[in-house]
C-alpha atoms as a PDB file:
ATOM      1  CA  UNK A   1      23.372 -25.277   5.335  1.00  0.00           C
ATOM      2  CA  UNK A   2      20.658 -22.262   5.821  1.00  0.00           C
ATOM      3  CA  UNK A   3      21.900 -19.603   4.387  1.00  0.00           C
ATOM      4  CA  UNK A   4      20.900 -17.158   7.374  1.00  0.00           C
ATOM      5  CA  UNK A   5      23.392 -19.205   8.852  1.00  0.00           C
ATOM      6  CA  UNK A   6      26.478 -18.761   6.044  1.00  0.00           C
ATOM      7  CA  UNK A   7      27.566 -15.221   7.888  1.00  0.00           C
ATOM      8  CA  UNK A   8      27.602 -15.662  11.418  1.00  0.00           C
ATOM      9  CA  UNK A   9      29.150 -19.075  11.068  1.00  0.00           C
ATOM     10  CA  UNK A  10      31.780 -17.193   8.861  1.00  0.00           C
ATOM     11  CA  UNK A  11      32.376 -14.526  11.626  1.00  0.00           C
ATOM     12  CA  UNK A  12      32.725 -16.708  14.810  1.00  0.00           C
ATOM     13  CA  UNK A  13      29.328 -16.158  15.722  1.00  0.00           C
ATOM     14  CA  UNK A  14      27.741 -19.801  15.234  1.00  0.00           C
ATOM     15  CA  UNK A  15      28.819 -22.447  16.933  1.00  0.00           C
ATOM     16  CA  UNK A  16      27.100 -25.956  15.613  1.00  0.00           C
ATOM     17  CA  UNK A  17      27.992 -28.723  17.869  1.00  0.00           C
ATOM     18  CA  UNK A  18      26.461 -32.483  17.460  1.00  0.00           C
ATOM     19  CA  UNK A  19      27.386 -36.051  19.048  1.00  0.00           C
ATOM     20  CA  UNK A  20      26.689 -37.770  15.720  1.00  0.00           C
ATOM     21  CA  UNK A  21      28.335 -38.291  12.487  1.00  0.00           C
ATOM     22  CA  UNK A  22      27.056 -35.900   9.642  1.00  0.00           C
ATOM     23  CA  UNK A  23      26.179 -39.163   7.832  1.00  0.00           C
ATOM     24  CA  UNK A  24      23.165 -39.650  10.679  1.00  0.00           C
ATOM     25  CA  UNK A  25      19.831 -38.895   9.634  1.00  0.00           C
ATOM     26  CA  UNK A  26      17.574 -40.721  11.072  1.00  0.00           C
ATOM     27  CA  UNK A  27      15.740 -40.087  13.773  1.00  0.00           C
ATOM     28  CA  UNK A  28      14.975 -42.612  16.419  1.00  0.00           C
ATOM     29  CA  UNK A  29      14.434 -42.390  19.854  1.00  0.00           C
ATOM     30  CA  UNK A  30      18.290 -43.352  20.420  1.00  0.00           C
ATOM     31  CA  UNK A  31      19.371 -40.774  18.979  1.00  0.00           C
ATOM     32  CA  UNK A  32      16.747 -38.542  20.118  1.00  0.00           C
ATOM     33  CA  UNK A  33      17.697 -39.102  23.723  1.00  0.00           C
ATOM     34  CA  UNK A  34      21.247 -39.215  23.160  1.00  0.00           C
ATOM     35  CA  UNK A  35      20.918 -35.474  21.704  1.00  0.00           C
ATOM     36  CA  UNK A  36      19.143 -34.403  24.205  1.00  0.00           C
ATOM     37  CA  UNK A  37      21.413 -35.749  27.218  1.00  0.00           C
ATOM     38  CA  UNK A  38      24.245 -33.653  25.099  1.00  0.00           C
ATOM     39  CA  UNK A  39      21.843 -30.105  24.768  1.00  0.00           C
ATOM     40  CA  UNK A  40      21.210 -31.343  28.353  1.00  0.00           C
ATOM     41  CA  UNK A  41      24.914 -31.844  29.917  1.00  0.00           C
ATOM     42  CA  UNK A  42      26.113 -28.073  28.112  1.00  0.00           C
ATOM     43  CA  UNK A  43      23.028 -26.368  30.057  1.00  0.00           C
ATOM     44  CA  UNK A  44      24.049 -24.923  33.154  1.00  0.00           C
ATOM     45  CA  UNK A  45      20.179 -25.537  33.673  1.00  0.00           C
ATOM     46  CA  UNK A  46      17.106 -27.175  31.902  1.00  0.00           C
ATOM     47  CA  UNK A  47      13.536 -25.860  31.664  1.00  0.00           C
ATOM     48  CA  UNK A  48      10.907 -28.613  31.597  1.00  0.00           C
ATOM     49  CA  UNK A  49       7.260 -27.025  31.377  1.00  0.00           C
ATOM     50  CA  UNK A  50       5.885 -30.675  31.877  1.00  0.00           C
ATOM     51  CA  UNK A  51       5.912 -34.340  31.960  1.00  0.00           C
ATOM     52  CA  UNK A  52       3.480 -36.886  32.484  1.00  0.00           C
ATOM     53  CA  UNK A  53       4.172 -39.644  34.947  1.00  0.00           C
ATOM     54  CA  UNK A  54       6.001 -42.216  34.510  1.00  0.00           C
ATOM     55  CA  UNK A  55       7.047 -40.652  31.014  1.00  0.00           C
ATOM     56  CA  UNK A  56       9.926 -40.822  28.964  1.00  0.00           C
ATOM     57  CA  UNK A  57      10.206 -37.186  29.627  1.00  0.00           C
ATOM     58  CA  UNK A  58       9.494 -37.830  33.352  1.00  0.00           C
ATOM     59  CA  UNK A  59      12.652 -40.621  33.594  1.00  0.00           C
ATOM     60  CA  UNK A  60      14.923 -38.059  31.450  1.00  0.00           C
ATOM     61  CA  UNK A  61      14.135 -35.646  34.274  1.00  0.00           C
ATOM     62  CA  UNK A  62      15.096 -38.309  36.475  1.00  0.00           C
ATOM     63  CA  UNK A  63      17.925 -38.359  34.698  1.00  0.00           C
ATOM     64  CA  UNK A  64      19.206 -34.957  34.812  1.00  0.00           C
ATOM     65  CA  UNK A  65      18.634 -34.524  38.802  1.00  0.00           C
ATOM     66  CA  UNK A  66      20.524 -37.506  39.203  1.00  0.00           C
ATOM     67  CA  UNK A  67      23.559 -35.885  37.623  1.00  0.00           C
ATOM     68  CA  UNK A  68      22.921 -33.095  40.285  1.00  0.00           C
ATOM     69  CA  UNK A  69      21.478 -30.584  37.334  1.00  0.00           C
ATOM     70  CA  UNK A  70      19.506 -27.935  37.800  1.00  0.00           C
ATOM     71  CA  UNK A  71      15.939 -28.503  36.875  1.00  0.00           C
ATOM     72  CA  UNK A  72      13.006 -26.186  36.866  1.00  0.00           C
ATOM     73  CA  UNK A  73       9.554 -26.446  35.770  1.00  0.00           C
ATOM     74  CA  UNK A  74       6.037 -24.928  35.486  1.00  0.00           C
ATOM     75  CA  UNK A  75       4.352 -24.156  39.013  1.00  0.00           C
ATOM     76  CA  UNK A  76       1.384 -26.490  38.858  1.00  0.00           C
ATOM     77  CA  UNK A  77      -0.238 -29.219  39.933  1.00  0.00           C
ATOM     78  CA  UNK A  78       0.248 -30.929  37.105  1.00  0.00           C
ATOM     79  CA  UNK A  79       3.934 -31.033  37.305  1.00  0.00           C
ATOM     80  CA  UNK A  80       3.791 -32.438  41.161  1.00  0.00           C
ATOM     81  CA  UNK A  81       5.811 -35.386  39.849  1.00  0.00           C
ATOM     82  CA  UNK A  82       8.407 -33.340  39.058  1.00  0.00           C
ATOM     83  CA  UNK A  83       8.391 -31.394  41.606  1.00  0.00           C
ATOM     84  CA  UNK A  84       8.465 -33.684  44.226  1.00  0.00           C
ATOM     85  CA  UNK A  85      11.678 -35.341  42.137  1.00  0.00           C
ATOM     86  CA  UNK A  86      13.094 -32.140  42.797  1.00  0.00           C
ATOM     87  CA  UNK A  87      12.871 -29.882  40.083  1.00  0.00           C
ATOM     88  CA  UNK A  88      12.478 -26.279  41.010  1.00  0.00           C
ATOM     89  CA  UNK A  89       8.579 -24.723  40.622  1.00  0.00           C
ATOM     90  CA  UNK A  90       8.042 -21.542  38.291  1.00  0.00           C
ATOM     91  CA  UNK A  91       5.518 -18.933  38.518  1.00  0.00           C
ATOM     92  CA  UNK A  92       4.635 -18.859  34.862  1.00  0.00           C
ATOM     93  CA  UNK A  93       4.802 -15.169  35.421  1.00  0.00           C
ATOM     94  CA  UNK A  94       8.312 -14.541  36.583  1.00  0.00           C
ATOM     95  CA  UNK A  95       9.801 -16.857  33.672  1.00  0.00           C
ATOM     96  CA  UNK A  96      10.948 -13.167  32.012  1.00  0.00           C
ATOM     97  CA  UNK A  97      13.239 -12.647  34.978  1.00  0.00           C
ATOM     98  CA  UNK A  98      15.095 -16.236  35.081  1.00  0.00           C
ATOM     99  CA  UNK A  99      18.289 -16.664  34.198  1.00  0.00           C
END
């Protein structure tokens, strides 16, 4: 463990949550998506600033909506796709004030 981390996880104030054994250490795309449906299904909303179509990232999006969560992205015409899915548009200048 970090030792930034030793104190605040000593005093309640770190939480470190995972869906995998501490033995896993590999990364693969498995367990890449499966960690990020978990970060995912704790948000009460998730931030996308892009995704090609028909991308992994795209179909995770998918995803997500289809689970009726919140999704927002980047207000651009490069994230029509997601847009269009149903993900919430962004001025990249009011990102400060969300939440």
């Amino acid at each position: 463990m970090r030792k930034e981390f030793k104190k605040p996880l000593e005093e309640g104030r770190l939480l470190f949550l995972s869906p995998f054994k501490e033995s896993q250490r590999r990364n693969a795309v498995e367990t890449a998506m499966e960690r990020n449906r978990f970060v995912a299904a704790l948000a009460d909303a998730v931030f996308v600033a892009h995704a090609s179509p028909n991308s992994k990232t795209e179909l995770f999006c998918r995803e997500l909506l289809s689970w009726g969560k919140p999704l927002f992205t980047l207000e651009s015409d490069t994230n029509i796709n997601l847009i269009s899915l149903g993900a919430k548009p962004m001025n990249i200048n009011n990102i400060a004030n969300w939440g």
